[in-house]
Protein backbone atom coordinates (compact mmCIF):
# COMPACT_ATOMS: atom_id res chain seq x y z
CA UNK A 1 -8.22 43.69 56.85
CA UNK A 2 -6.46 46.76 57.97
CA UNK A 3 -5.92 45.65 61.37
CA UNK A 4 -4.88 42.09 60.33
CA UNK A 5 -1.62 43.80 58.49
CA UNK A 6 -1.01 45.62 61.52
CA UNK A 7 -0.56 42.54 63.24
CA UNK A 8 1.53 41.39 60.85
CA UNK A 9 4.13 43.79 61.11
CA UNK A 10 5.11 43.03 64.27
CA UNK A 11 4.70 38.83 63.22
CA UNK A 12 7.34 39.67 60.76
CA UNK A 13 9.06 42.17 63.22
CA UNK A 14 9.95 39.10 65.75
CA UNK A 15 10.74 36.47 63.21
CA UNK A 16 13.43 38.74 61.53
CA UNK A 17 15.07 39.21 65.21
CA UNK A 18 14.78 35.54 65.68
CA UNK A 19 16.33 34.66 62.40
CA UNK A 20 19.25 37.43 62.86
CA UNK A 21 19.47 36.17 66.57
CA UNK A 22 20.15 32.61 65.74
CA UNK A 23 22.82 33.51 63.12
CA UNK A 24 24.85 36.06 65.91
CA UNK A 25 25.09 33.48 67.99
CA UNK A 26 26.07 30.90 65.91
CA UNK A 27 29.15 28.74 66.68
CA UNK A 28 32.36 30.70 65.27
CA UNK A 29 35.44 28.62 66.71
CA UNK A 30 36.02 26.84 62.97
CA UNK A 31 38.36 30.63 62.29
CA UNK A 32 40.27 30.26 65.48
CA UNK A 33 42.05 27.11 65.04
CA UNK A 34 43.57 28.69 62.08
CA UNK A 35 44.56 32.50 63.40
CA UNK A 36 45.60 30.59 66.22
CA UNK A 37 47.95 28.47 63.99
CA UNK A 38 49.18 32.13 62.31
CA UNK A 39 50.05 33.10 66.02
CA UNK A 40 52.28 30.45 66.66
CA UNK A 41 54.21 30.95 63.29
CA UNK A 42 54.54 34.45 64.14
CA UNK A 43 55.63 33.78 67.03
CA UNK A 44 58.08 31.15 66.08
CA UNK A 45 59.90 33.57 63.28
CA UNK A 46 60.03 35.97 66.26
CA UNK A 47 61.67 33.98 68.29
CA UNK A 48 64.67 33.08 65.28
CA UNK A 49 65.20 36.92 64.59
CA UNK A 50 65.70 37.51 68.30
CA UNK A 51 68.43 34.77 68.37
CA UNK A 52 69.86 36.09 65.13
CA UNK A 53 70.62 39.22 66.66
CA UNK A 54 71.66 38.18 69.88
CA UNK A 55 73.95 35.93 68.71
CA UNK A 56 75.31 38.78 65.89
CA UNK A 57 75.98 40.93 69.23
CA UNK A 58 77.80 38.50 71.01
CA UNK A 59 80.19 38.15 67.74
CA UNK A 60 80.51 42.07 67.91
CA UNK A 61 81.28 42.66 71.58
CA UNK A 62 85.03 41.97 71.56
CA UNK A 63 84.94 44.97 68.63
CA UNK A 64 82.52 47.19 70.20
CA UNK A 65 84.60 47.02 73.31
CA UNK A 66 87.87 48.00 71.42
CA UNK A 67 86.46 50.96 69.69
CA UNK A 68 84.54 52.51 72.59
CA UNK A 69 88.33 52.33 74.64
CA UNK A 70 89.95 53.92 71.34
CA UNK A 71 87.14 56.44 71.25
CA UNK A 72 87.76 57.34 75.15
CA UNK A 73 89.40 60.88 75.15
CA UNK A 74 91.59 61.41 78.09
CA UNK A 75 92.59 65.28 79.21
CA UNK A 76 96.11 64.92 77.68
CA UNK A 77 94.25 63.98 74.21
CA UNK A 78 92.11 66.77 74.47
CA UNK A 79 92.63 69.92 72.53
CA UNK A 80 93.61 72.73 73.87
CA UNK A 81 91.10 75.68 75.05
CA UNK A 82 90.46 78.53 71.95
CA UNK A 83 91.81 81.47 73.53
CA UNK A 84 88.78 83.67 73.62
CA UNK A 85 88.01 86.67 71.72
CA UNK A 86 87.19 89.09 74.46
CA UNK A 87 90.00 91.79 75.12
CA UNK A 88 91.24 92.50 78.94
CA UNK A 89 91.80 95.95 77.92
């Protein structure tokens, strides 16, 4: 009797690998079609916010321009050097 539940352990051993086999390889394309779906939304909304803000910079550019030439300092604007501390003694 002894050796007959030996056997069996193993028995049991291979059916439990079979079992957990046939479920890891099961078919699991039903999730894709979905996440797949999610993807292309994503990418969609993606797509808007880019134009948004392209189109937001092309409304700015005449401004942007004006205020970097306004921000330009030429020597004649700049200020005059600090006359330094050190005495020429």
């Amino acid at each position: 009797m002894a050796a007959l539940a030996w056997l069996l352990i193993p028995l049991f051993a291979v059916v439990g690998a079979a079992i957990w086999g046939s479920w890891a390889q099961r078919n699991k394309t039903t999730g894709d079609v979905a996440e797949l779906a999610g993807y292309a939304r994503f990418r969609d909304a993606m797509e808007r916010s880019h134009a948004g803000i392209d189109g937001a910079a092309r409304e700015l550019t005449p401004q942007l321009t004006h205020m970097t030439q306004m921000a330009q300092v030429t020597p004649e604007m700049a200020p005059a050097a600090a006359p330094s501390s050190a005495s020429t003694q």
